[in-house]
N, C-alpha and C. Protein backbone atom coordinates (compact mmCIF):
# COMPACT_ATOMS: atom_id res chain seq x y z
N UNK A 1 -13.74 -12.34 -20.91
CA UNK A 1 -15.19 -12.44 -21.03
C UNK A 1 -15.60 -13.85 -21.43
N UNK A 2 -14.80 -14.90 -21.83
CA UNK A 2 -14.99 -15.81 -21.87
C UNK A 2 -15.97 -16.66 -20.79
N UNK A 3 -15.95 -16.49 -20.19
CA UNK A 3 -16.67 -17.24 -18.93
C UNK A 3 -18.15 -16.45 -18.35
N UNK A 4 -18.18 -15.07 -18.92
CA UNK A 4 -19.06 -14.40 -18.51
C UNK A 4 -20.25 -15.05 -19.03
N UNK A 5 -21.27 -15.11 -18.17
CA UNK A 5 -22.80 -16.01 -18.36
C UNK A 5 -23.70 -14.66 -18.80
N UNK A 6 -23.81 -15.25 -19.74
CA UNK A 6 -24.95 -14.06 -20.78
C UNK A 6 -26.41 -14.23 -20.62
N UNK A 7 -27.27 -13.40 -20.57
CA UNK A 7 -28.54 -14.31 -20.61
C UNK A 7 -29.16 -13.09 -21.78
N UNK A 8 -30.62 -13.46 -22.69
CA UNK A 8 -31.14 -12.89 -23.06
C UNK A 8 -32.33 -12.33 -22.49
N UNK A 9 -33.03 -11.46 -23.39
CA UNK A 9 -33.78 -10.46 -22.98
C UNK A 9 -35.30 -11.52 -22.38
N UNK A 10 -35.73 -12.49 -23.19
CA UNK A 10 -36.31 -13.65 -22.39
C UNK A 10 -35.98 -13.95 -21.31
N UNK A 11 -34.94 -14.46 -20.79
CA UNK A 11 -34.29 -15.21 -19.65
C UNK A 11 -34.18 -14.23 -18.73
N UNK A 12 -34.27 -13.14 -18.94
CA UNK A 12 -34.18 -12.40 -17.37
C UNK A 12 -35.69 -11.60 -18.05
N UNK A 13 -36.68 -11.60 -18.58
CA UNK A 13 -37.72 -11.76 -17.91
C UNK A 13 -38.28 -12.61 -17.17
N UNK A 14 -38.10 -13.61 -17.62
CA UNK A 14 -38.65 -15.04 -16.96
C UNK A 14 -38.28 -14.70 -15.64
N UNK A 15 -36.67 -14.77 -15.11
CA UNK A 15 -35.85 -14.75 -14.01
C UNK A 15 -37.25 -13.78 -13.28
N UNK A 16 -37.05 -12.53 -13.56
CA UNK A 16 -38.04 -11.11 -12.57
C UNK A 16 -39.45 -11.41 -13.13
N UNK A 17 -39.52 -12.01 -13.99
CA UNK A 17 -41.27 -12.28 -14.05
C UNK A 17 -41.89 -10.99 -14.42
N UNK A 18 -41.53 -10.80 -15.91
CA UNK A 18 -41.32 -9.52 -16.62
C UNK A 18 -41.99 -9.63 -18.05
N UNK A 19 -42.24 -8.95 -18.61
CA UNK A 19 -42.50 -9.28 -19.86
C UNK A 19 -41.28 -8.76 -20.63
N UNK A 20 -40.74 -9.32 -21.93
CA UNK A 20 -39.57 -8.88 -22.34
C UNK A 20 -40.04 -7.51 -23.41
N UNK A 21 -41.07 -7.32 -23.39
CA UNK A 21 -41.67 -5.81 -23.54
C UNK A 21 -41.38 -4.38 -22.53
N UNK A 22 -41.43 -5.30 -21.63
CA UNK A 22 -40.94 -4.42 -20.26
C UNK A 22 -39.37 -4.36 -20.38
N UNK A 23 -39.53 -4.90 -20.54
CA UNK A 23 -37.64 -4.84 -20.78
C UNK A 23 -37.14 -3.45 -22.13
N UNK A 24 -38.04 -3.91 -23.02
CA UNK A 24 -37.61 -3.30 -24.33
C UNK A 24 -37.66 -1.56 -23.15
N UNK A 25 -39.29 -1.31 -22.99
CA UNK A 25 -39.43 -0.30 -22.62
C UNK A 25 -38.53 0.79 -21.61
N UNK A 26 -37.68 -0.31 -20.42
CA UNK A 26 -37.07 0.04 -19.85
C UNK A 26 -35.59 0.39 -20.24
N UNK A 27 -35.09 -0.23 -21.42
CA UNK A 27 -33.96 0.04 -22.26
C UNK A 27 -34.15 1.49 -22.67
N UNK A 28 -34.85 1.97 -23.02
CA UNK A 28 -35.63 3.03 -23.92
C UNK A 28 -35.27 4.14 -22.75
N UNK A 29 -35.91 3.71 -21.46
CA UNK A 29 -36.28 5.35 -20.53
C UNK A 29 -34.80 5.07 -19.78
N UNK A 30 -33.95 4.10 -20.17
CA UNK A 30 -32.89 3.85 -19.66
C UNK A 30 -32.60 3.42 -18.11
N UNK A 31 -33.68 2.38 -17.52
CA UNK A 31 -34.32 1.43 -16.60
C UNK A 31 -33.67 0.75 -16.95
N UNK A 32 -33.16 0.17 -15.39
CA UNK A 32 -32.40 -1.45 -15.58
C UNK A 32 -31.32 -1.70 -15.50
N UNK A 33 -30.86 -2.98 -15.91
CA UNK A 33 -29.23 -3.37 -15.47
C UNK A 33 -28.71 -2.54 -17.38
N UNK A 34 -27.14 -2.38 -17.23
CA UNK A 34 -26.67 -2.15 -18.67
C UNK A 34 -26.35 -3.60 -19.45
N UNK A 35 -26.52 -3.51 -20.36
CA UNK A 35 -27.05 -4.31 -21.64
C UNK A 35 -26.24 -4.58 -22.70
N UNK A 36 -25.66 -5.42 -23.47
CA UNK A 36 -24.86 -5.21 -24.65
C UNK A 36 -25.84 -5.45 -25.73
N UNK A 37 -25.41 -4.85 -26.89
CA UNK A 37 -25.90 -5.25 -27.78
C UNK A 37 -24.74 -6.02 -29.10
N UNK A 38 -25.55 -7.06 -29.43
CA UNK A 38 -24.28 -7.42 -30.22
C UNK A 38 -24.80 -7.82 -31.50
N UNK A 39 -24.63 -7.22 -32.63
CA UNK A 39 -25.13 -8.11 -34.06
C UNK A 39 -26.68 -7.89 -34.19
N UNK A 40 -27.42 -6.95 -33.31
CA UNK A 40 -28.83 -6.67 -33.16
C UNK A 40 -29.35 -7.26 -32.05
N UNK A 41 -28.72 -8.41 -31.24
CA UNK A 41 -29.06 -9.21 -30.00
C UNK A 41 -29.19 -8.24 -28.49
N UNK A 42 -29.79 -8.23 -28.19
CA UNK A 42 -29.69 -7.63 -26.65
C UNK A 42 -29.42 -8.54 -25.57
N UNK A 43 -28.59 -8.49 -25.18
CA UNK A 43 -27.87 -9.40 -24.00
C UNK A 43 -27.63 -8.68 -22.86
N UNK A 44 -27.66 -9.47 -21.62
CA UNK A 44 -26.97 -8.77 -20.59
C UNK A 44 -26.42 -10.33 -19.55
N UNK A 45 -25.34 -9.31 -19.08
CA UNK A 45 -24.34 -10.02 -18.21
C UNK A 45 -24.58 -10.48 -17.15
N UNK A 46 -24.51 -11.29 -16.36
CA UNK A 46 -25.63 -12.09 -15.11
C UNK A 46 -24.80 -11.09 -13.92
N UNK A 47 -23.49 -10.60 -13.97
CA UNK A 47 -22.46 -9.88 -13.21
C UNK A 47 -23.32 -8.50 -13.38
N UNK A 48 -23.65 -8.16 -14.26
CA UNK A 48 -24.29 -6.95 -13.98
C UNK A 48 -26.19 -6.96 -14.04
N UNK A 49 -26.66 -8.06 -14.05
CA UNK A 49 -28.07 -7.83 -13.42
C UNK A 49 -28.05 -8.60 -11.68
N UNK A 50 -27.17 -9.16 -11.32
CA UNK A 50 -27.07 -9.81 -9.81
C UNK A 50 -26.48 -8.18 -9.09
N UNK A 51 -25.87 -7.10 -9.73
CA UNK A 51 -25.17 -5.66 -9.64
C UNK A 51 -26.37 -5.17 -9.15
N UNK A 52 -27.51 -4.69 -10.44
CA UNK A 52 -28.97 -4.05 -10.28
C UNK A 52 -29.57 -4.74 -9.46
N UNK A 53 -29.83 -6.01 -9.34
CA UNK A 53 -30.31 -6.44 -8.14
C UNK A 53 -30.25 -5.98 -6.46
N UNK A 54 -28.64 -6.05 -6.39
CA UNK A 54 -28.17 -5.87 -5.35
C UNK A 54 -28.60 -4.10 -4.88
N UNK A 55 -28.11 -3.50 -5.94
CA UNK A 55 -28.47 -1.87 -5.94
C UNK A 55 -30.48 -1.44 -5.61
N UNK A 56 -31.40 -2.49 -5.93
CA UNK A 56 -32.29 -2.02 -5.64
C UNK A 56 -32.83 -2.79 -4.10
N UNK A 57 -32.15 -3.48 -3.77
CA UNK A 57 -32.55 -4.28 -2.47
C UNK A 57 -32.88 -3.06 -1.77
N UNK A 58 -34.12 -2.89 -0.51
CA UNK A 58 -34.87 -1.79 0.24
C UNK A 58 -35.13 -2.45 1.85
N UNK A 59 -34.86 -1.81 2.65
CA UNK A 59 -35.44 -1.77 3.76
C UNK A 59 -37.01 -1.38 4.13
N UNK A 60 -36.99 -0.24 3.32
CA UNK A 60 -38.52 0.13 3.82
C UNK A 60 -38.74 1.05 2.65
N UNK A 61 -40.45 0.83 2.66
CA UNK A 61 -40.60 1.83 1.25
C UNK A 61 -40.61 2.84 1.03
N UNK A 62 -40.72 3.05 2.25
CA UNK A 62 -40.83 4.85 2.35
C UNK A 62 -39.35 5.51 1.76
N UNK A 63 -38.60 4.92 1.87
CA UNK A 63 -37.62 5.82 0.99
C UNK A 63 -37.17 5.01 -0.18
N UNK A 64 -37.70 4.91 -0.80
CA UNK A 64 -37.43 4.34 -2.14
C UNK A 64 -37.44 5.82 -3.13
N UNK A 65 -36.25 5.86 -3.73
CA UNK A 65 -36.19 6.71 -4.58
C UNK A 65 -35.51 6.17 -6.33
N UNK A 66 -35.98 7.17 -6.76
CA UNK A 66 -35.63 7.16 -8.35
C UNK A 66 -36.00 5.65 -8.71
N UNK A 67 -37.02 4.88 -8.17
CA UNK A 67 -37.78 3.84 -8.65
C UNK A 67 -39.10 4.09 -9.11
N UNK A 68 -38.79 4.29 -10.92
CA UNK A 68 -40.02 4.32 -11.77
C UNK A 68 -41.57 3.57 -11.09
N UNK A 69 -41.88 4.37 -11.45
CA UNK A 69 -43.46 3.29 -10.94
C UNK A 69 -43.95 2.26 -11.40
N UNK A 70 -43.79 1.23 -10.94
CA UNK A 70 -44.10 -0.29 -11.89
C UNK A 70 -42.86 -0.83 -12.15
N UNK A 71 -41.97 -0.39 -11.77
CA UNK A 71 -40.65 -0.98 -11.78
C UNK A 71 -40.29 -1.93 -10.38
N UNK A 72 -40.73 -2.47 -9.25
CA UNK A 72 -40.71 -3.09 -8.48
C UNK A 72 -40.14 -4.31 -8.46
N UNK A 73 -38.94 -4.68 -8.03
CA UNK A 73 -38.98 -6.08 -8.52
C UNK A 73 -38.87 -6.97 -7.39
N UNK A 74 -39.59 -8.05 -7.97
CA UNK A 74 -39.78 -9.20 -6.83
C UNK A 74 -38.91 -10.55 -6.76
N UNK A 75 -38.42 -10.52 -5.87
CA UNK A 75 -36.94 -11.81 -5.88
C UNK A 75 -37.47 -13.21 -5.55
């Protein structure tokens, strides 16, 4: 894990253009990439939000499923 690129709960709002409120909230209903927590810090792994990324990429909207409402994200 040495090499693994961490970012905080800021930095990947910024990244999706999020509020890091949105973030909190989505931790909560259990939305989102998985997360470490370390020492009270919430971190997540760039290997596993480029993961969630990849997992919500869509062809068409019409079948978009198990995507909360307002959860949309824009690349």
């Amino acid at each position: 894990m040495a090499d693994t690129i961490l970012m905080t709960q800021s930095q990947l709002g910024q990244r999706w253009h999020l509020s890091p409120r949105t973030l909190e909230r989505w931790r909560w209903e259990g939305i989102g990439p998985v997360h470490l927590k370390i020492g009270g810090r919430v971190l997540y792994r760039l290997e596993d939000i480029e993961a969630y990324e990849r997992s919500q990429m869509r062809t068409e909207t019409a079948k978009d499923e198990g995507i909360p409402l307002g959860a949309e994200m824009q690349l």
